[in-house]
Protein backbone atom coordinates (compact mmCIF):
# COMPACT_ATOMS: atom_id res chain seq x y z
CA UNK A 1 6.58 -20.54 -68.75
CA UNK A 2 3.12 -22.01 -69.23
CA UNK A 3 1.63 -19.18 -67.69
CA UNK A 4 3.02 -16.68 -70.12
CA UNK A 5 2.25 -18.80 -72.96
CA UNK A 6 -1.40 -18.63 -71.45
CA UNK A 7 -1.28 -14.61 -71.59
CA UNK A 8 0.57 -14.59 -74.69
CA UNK A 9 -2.79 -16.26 -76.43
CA UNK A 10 -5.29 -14.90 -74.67
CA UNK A 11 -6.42 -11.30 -75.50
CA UNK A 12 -4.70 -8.01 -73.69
CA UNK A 13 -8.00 -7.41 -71.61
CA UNK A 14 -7.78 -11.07 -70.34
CA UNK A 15 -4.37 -10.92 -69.54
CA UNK A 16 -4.70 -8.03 -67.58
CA UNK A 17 -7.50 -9.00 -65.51
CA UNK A 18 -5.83 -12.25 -64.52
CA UNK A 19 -3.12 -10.28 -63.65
CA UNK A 20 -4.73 -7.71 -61.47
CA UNK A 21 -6.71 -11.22 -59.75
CA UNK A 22 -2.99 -12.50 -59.35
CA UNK A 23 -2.24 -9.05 -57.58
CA UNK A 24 -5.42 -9.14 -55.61
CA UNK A 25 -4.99 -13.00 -54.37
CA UNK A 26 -1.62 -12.29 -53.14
CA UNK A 27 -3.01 -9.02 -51.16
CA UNK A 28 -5.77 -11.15 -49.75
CA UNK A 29 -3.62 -13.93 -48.96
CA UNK A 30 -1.32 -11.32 -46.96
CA UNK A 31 -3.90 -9.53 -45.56
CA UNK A 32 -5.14 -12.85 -44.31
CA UNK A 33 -2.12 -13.54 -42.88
CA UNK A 34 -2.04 -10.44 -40.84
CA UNK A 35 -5.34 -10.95 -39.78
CA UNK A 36 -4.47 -14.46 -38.70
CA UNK A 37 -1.21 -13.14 -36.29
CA UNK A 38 -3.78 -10.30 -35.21
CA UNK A 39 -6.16 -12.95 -34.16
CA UNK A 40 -2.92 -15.52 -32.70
CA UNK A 41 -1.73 -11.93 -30.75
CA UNK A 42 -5.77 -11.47 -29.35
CA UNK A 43 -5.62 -14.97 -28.19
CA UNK A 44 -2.66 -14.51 -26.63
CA UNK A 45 -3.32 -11.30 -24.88
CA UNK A 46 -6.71 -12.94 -23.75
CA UNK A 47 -5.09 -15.81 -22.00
CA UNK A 48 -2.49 -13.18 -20.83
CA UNK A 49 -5.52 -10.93 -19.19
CA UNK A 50 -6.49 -14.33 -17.63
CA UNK A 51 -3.51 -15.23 -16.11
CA UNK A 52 -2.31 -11.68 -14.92
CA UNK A 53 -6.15 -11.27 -13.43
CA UNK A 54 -5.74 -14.31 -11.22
CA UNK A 55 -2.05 -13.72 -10.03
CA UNK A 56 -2.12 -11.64 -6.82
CA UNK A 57 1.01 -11.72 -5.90
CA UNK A 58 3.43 -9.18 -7.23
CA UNK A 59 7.02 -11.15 -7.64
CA UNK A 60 5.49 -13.95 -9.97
CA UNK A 61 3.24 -11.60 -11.82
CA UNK A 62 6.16 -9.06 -12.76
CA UNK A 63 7.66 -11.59 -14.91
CA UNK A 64 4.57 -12.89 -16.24
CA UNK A 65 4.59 -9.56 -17.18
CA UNK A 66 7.76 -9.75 -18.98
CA UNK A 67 7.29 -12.52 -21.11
CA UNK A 68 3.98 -11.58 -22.23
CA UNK A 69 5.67 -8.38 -23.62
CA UNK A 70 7.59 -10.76 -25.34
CA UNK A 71 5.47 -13.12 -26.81
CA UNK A 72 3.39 -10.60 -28.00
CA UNK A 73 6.15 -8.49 -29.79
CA UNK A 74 8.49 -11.27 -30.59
CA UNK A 75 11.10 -9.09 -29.06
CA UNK A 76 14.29 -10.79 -28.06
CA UNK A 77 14.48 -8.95 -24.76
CA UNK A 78 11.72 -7.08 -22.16
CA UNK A 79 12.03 -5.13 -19.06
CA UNK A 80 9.46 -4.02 -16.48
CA UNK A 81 9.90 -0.98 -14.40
CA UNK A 82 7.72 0.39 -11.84
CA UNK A 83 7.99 3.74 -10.56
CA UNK A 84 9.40 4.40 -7.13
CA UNK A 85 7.48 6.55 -4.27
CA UNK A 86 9.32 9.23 -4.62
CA UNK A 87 8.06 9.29 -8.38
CA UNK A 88 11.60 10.68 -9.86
CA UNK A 89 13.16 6.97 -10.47
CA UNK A 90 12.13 4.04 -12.81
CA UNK A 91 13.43 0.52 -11.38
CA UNK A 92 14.26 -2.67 -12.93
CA UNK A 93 11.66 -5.47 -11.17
CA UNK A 94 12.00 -7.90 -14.20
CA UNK A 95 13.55 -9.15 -17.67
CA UNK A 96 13.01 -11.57 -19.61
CA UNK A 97 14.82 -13.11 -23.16
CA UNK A 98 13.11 -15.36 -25.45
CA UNK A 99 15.56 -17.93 -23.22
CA UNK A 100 14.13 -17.64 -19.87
CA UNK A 101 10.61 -16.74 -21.20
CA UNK A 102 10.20 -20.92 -22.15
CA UNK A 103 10.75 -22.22 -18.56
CA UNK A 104 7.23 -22.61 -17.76
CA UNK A 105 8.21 -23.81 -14.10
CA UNK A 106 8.30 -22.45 -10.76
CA UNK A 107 9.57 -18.93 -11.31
CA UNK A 108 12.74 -18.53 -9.59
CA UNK A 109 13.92 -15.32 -8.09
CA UNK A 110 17.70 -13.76 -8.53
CA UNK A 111 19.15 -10.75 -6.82
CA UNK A 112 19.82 -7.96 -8.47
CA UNK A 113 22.88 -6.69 -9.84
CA UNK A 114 24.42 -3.19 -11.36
CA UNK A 115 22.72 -4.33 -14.52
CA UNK A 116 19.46 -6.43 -15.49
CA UNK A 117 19.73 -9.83 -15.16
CA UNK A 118 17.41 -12.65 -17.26
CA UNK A 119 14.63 -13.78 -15.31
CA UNK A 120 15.38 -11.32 -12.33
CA UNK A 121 12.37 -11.08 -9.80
CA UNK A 122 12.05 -8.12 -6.98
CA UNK A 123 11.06 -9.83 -4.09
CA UNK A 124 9.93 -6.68 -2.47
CA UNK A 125 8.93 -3.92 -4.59
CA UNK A 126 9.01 -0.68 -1.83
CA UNK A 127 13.17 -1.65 -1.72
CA UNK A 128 13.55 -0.29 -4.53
CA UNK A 129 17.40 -1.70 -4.47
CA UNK A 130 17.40 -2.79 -8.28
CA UNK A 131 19.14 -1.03 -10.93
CA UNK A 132 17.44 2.54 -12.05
CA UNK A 133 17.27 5.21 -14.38
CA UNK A 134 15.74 8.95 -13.74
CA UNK A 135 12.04 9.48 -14.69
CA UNK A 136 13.18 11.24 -17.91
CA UNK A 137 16.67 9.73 -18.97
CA UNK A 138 16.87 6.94 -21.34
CA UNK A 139 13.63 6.00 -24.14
CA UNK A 140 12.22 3.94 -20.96
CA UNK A 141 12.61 7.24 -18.57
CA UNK A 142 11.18 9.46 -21.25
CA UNK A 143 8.05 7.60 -21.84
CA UNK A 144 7.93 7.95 -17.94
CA UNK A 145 7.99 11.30 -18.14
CA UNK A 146 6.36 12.03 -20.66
CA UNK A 147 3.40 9.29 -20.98
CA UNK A 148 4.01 8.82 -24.90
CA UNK A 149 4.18 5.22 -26.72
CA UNK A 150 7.98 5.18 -28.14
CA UNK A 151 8.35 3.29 -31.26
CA UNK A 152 12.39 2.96 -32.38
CA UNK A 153 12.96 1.33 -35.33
CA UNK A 154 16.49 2.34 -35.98
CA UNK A 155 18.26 3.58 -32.82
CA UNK A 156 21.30 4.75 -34.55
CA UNK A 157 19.22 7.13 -36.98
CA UNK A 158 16.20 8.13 -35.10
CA UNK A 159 16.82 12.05 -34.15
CA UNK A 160 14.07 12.02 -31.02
CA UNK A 161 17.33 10.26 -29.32
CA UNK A 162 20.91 10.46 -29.46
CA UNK A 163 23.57 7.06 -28.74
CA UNK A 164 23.80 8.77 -24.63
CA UNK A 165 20.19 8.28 -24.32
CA UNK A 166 19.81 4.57 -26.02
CA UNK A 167 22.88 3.49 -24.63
CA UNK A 168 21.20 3.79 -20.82
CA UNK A 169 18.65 1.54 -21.96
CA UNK A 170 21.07 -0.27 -23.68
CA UNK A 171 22.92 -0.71 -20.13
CA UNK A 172 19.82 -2.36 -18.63
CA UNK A 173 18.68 -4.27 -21.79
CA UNK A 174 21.77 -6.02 -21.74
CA UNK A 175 21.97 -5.90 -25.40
CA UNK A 176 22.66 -2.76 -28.23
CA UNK A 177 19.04 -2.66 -29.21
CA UNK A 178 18.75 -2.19 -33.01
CA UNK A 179 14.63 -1.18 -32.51
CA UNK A 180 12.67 -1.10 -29.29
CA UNK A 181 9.46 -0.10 -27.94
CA UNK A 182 8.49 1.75 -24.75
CA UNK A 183 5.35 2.44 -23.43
CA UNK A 184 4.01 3.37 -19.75
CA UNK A 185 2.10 1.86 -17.92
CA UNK A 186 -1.02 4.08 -16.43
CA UNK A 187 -2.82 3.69 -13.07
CA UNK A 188 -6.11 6.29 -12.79
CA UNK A 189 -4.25 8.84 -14.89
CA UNK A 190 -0.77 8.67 -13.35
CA UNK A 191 2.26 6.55 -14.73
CA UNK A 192 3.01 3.97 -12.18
CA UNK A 193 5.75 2.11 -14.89
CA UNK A 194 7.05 0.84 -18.27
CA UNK A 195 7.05 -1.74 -20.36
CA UNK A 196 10.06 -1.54 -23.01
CA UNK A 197 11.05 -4.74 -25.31
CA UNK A 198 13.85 -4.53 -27.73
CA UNK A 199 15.67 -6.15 -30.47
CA UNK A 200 19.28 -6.26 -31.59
CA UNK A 201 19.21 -7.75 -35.31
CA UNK A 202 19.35 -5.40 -37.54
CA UNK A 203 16.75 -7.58 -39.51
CA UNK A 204 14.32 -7.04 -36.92
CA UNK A 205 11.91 -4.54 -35.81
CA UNK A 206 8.24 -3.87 -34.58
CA UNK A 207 5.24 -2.09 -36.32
CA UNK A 208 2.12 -0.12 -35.46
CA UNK A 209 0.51 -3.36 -34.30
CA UNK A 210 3.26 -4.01 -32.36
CA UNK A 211 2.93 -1.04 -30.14
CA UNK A 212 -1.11 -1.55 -29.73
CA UNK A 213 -0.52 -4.97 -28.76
CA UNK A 214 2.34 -3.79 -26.23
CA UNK A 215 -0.54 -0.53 -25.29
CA UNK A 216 -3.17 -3.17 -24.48
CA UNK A 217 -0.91 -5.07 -21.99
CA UNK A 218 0.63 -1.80 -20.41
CA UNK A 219 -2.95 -0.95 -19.39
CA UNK A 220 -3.39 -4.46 -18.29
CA UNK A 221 -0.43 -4.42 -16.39
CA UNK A 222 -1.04 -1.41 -14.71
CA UNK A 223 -4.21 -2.52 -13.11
CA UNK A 224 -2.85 -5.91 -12.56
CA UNK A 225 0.19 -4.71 -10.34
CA UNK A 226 -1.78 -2.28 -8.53
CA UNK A 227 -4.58 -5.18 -7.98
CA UNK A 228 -1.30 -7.11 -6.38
CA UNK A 229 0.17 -4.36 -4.10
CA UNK A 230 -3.17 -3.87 -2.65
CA UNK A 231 -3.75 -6.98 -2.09
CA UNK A 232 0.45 -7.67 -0.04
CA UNK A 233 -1.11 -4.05 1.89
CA UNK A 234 -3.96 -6.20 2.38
CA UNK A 235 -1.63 -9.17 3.99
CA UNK A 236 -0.05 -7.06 5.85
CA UNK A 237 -2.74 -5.19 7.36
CA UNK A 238 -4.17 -8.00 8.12
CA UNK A 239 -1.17 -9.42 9.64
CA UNK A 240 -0.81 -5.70 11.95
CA UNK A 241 -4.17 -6.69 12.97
CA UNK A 242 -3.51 -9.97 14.10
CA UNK A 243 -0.56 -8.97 16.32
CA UNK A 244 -2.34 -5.70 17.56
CA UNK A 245 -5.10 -8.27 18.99
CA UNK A 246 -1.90 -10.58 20.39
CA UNK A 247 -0.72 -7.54 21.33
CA UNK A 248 -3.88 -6.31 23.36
CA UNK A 249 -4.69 -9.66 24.61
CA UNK A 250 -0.88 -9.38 26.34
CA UNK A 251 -1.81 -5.75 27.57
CA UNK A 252 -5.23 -6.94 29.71
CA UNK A 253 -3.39 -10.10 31.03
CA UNK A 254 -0.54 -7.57 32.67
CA UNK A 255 -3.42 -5.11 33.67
CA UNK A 256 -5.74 -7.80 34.82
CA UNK A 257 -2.33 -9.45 36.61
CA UNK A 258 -0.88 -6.10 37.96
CA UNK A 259 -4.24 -4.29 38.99
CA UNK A 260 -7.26 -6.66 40.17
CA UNK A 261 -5.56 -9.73 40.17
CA UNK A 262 -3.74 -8.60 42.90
CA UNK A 263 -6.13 -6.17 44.84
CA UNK A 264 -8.77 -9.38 44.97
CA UNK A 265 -5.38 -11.96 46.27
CA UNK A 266 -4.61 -9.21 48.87
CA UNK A 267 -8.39 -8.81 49.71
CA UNK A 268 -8.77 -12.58 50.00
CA UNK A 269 -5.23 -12.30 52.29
CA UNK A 270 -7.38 -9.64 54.49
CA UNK A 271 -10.70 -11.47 54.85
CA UNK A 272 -8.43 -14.63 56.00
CA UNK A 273 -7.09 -12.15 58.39
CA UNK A 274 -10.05 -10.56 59.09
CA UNK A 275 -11.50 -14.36 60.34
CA UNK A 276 -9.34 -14.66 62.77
CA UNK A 277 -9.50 -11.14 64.79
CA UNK A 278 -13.30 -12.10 65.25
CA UNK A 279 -11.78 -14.44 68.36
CA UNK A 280 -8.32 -12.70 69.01
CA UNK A 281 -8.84 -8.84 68.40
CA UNK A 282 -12.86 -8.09 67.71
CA UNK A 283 -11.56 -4.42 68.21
CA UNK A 284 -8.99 -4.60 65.64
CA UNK A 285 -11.45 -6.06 63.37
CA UNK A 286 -13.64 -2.98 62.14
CA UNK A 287 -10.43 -1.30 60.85
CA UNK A 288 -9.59 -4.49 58.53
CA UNK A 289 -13.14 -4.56 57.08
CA UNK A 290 -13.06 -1.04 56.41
CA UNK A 291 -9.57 -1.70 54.54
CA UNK A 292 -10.99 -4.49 52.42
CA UNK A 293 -13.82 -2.35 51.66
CA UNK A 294 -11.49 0.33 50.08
CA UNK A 295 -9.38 -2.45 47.97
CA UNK A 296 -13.18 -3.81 47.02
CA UNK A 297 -13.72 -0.47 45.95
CA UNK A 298 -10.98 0.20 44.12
CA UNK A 299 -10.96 -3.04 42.64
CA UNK A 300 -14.26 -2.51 41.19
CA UNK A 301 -13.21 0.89 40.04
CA UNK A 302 -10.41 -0.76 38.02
CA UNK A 303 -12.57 -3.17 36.39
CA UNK A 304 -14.78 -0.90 34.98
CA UNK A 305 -12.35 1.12 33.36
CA UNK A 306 -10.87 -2.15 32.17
CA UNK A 307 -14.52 -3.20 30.82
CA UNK A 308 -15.31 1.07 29.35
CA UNK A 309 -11.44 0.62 27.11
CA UNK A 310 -12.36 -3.15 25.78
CA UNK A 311 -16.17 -1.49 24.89
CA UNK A 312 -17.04 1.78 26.09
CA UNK A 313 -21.31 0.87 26.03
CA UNK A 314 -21.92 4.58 26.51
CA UNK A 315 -21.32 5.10 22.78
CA UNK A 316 -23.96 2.62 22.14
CA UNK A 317 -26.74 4.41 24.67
CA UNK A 318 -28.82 7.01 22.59
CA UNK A 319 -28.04 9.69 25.64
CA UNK A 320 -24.82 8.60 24.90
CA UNK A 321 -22.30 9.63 22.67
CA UNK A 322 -18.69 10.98 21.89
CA UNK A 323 -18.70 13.75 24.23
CA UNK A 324 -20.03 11.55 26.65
CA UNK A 325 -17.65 8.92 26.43
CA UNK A 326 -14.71 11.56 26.64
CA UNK A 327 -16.45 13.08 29.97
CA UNK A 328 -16.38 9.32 31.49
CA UNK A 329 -12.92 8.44 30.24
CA UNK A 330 -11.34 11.73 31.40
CA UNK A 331 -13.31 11.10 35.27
CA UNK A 332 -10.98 8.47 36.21
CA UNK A 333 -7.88 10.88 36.00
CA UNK A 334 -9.44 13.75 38.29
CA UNK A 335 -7.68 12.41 41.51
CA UNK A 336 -4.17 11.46 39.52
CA UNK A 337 -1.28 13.25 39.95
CA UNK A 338 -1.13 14.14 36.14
CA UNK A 339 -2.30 17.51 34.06
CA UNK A 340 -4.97 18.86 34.63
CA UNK A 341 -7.93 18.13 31.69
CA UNK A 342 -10.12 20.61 30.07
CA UNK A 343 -12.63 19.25 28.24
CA UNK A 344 -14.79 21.32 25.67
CA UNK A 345 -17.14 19.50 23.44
CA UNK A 346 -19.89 20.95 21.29
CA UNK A 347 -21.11 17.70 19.43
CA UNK A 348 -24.79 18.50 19.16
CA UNK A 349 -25.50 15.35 16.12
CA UNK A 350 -24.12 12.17 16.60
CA UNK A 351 -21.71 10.38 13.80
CA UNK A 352 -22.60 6.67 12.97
CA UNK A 353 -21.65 4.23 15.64
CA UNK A 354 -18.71 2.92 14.19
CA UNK A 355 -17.27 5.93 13.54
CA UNK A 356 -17.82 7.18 17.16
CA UNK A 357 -15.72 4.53 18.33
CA UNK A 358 -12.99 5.02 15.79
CA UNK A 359 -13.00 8.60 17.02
CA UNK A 360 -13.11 7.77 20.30
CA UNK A 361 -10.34 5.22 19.98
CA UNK A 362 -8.15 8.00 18.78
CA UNK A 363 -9.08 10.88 20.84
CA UNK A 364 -8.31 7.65 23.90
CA UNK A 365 -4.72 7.38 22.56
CA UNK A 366 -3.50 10.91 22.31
CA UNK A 367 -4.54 11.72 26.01
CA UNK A 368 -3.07 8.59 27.49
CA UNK A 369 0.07 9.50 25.77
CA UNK A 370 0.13 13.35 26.93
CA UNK A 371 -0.88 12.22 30.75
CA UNK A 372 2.21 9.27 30.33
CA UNK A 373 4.86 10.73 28.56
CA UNK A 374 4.07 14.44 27.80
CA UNK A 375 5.36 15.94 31.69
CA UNK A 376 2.46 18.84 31.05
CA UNK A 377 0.71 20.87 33.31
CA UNK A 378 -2.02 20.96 31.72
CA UNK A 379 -4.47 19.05 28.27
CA UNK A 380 -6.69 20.14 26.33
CA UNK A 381 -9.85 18.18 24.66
CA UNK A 382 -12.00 19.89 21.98
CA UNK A 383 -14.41 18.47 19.78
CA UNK A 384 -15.69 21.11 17.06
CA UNK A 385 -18.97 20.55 14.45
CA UNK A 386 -19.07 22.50 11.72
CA UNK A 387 -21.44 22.18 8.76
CA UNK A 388 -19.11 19.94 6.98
CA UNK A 389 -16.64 18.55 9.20
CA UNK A 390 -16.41 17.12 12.72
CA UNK A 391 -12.05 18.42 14.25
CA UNK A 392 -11.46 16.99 17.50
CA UNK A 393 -8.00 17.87 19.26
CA UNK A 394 -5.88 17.11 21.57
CA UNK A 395 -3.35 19.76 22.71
CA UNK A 396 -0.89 19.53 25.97
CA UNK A 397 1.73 22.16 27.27
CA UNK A 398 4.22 19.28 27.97
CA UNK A 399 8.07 18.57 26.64
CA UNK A 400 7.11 17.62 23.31
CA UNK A 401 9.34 15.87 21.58
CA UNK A 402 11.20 15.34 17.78
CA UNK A 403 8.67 13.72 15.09
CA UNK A 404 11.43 13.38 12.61
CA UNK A 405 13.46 11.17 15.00
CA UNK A 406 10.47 9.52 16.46
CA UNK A 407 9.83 8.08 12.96
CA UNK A 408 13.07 7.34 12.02
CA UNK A 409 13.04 5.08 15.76
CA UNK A 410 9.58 3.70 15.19
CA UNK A 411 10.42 0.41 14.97
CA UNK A 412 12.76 -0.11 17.18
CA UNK A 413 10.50 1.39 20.13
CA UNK A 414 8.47 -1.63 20.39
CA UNK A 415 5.40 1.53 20.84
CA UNK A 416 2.51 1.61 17.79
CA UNK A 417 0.41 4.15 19.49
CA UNK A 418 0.88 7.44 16.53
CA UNK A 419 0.91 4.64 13.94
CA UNK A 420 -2.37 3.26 15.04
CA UNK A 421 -4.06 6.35 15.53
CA UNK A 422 -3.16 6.81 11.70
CA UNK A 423 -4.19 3.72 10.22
CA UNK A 424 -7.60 4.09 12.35
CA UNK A 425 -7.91 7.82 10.71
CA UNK A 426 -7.72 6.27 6.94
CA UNK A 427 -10.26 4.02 8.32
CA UNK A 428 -12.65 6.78 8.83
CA UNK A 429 -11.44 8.65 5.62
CA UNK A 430 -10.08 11.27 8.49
CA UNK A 431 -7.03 13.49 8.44
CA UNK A 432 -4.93 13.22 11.68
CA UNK A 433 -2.48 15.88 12.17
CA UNK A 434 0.55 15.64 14.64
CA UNK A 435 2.46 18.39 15.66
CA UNK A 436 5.21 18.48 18.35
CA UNK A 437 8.45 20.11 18.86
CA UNK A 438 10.47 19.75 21.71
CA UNK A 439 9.71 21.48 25.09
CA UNK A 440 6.54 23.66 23.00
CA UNK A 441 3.79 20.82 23.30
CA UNK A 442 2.18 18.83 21.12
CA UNK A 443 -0.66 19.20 19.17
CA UNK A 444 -3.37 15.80 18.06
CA UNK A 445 -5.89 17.11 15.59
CA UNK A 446 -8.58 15.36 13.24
CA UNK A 447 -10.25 16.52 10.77
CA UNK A 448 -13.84 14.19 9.47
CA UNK A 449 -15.66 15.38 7.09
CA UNK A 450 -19.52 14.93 7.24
C-alpha cells in the first residue's frame, strides 16, 4: 500500500523507472540464482570427476556413477547401462533413488532380478546376466542407437515416443516416469553406454542445463569405466602371468625330474658299478664306460635344450637371429620319430630383440604342438620379409582338429598353448591366424608389420 502511495505522488516517468528497476532486480536476483545452482552443479561435478578419476574398480564406480546422475539432476531415479560385446544389448549394472543415493557407506552389492533393483551393483560386467533392453528399443536403447541426448519432459505427450517405448524404460526405472533424460555415454567415438535419470511427479522435470550437466558426466563416465575395465584386464593379466611362471616353474621341475635328473642318478648307479669291475671284470669294464659316456652325452644334450627354451642366447648374438634360432631349435628333432621339418627362412634384417623372442616364442609353440599332437608326416616353417611386414608360418599335413570345439573346451583342457601364442601376438601388435579343420592340417600364421 505504501508503495503505491509512493508512485501515486511521484511523477509517471519516476514511477516507471522504479518499476522497470523492480523488474530488473527480480531478473538479476533470478539470474543470480541460476548462476549460483550452475556454480553448486560445477562443484559438484568437480568433486564427482575427482572421485570417479581415483576409483579403479568397476562395481563401486558404477554406482558412484548413479548417484552422481542424480545429484546433479535432482532426479528421483538413475540407471547405468553399459553396452554388451556383442554391441546389440544395453544392460542394467546400476540404479540408484534419492533413497539409496544418501548411504555414504560401504557400497553393498545385490543380485539382479527381472527388473532394476535400488542400489544394484554388477559384480562382473562381461556376465552380462542383468536385466536388458535392445540397442534401439526404449528412450535408453534409442539414445544407444542413435548417440542423441533425449530430453522428455512429458512422456505421455511427447510424439518422438509412444507409451510401448516409455513403458520399457518404465519397466527398468521402476517407476512411470513423468520426464526423463537419456544420454550415451561415448568411448573414442563409439557408444559404450547410457546414463538415463527420471522423474515421476508430474511437478517435476529437467531443463537444458539439466542435460549439459548429465552430457558432462556421460563423457566422464565413459572414460572412467573404460579406465576401470582396463585396469580388472590389467589384474587379470597380471594374475595369467603369475600362474604361467607357476606354471613353467612346474614344467622344468618334471623335465629336470624326468630327463637329467634321472640320466645323472643312473650314471652315478653306472660309475658305482663301473668301480667295482676294475677288480672283478676289467674286461667288462670298457663297455660300462662307454655306456655312461652315451647317458653323459645325452644328458648334456638335454640340458642345453632345457637352457636354449628358458633363453635361447642365439637371439642375442649379432650372427644370430630368428632364422637362426629356428635352425637350432628344429636340430634337436632330426633323429625323432616325428614329421619331417622344412624350414625356409628369408629374414635378411633383424626385428628388435624383444620382438625376436616374442616371435620366436610363438613360432616354438606351434611346432611343438604339430610334432605332439598333429600325427603329420610332414611341417612346414616359413618366415617371409616384405617391405612392410614380417609373416612367419607354421603349416603341418596332420589330423587337424575342430577350433570351434577346442574353444568352447578351453578351459577345461588344463592346455594354454593357442591362448598364449595370442596374448604374446597383441604383445607385438601382431595378427596370429589359426586355421585347422579336421584330418586337412592346420595352418599357424603371423602377420608383423614393420
Amino acid at each position: 500500500m505504501a508503495t503505491e502511495q509512493v508512485s501515486g505522488d511521484l511523477p509517471l516517468s519516476v514511477a516507471s523507472t522504479i518499476d522497470r528497476l523492480n523488474r530488473e532486480k527480480e531478473r538479476l536476483q533470478r539470474r543470480t540464482e541460476q548462476l549460483e545452482d550452475r556454480i553448486r552443479a560445477l562443484l559438484v561435478l568437480q568433486e564427482v570427476a575427482n572421485t570417479l578419476g581415483a576409483e579403479l574398480n568397476l562395481t563401486p564406480l558404477l554406482r558412484r556413477i548413479a548417484v552422481a546422475a542424480l545429484r546433479l539432476t535432482g532426479a528421483q531415479v538413475s540407471i547405468v547401462y553399459l553396452v554388451d560385446e556383442s554391441s546389440t544389448h544395453l544392460t542394467v549394472q546400476a540404479a540408484e533413488t534419492a533413497a539409496t543415493a544418501l548411504d555414504s557407506g560401504e557400497f553393498s552389492t545385490a543380485a539382479l532380478g527381472t527388473a532394476s533393483s535400488p542400489g544394484l551393483i554388477l559384480e562382473d560386467e562381461s556376465s552380462f546376466s542383468g536385466p536388458t533392453v535392445g540397442v534401439g528399443e526404449g528412450v535408453a536403447g534409442y539414445a544407444a542407437s542413435s548417440g542423441s541426448l533425449i530430453l522428455v519432459n512429458e512422456s505421455q505427450a511427447d510424439p518422438r515416443f509412444d507409451s510401448g517405448t516409455i513403458s520399457i524404460d518404465a519397466h527398468l526405472l521402476g517407476i512411470e516416469p513423468t520426464a526423463l533424460l537419456a544420454v550415451p555415454m561415448i568411448f573414442n567415438g563409439a557408444v559404450s553406454g547410457v546414463l538415463e535419470v527420471a522423474h515421476s511427479d508430474h511437478a517435476s522435470g529437467f531443463d537444458a542445463s539439466s542435460l549439459d550437466l548429465l552430457r558432462t558426466l556421460a563423457a566422464q563416465a565413459a572414460t572412467a569405466v573404460e579406465n576401470a575395465k582396463l585396469y580388472k584386464r590389467l589384474r587379470r593379466e597380471r594374475d595369467r602371468i603369475i600362474q604361467a611362471q607357476e606354471d613353467e616353474r612346474k614344467r622344468l621341475g618334471r623335465d629336470l625330474h624326468d630327463g637329467p635328473a634321472q640320466r645323472l642318478a643312473h650314471i652315478v648307479m653306472s660309475l658305482e658299478f663301473a668301480e667295482k669291475l676294475i677288480d672283478s671284470d676289467p674286461a667288462a669294464l670298457r663297455k660300462e664306460i662307454a655306456g655312461v659316456r652315451e647317458y653323459a652325452s645325452t644328458t648334456t644334450r638335454e640340458m642345453r635344450n632345457l637352457l636354449f627354451d628358458l633363453r635361447p642366447l642365439v637371439l642375442e648374438a649379432e650372427n644370430g637371429g630368428l632364422a637362426v634360432a629356428l635352425q637350432h631349435f628344429l636340430e634337436r628333432f632330426n633323429t625323432s620319430s616325428g614329421p619331417k621339418l622344412h624350414l625356409v627362412a628369408e629374414y635378411p634384417e633383424r626385428l628388435p630383440h624383444n620382438t625376436e623372442v616374442t616371435v620366436f616364442a610363438i613360432m616354438q609353440e606351434a611346432v611343438n604342438n604339430a610334432i605332439k599332437h598333429a600325427n603329420a608326416s610332414n611341417c612346414w616353417i616359413e618366415v617371409h620379409e616384405s617391405e612392410d611386414k614380417l609373416v612367419t608360418t607354421v603349416r603341418d599335413d596332420g589330423s587337424g582338429f575342430d577350433m570351434q570345439r577346442l574353444q568352447d573346451e578351453y578351459e577345461t583342457r588344463g592346455s594354454w598353448g593357442l591362448l598364449n601364442m595370442a596374448e604374446r601376438a597383441s604383445l607385438i601388435e601382431a595378427k596370429l591366424i589359426i586355421a585347422s579343420q579336421p584330418s586337412k592340417g592346420t595352418v599357424v600364421s603371423l602377420e608383423l608389420v614393420r
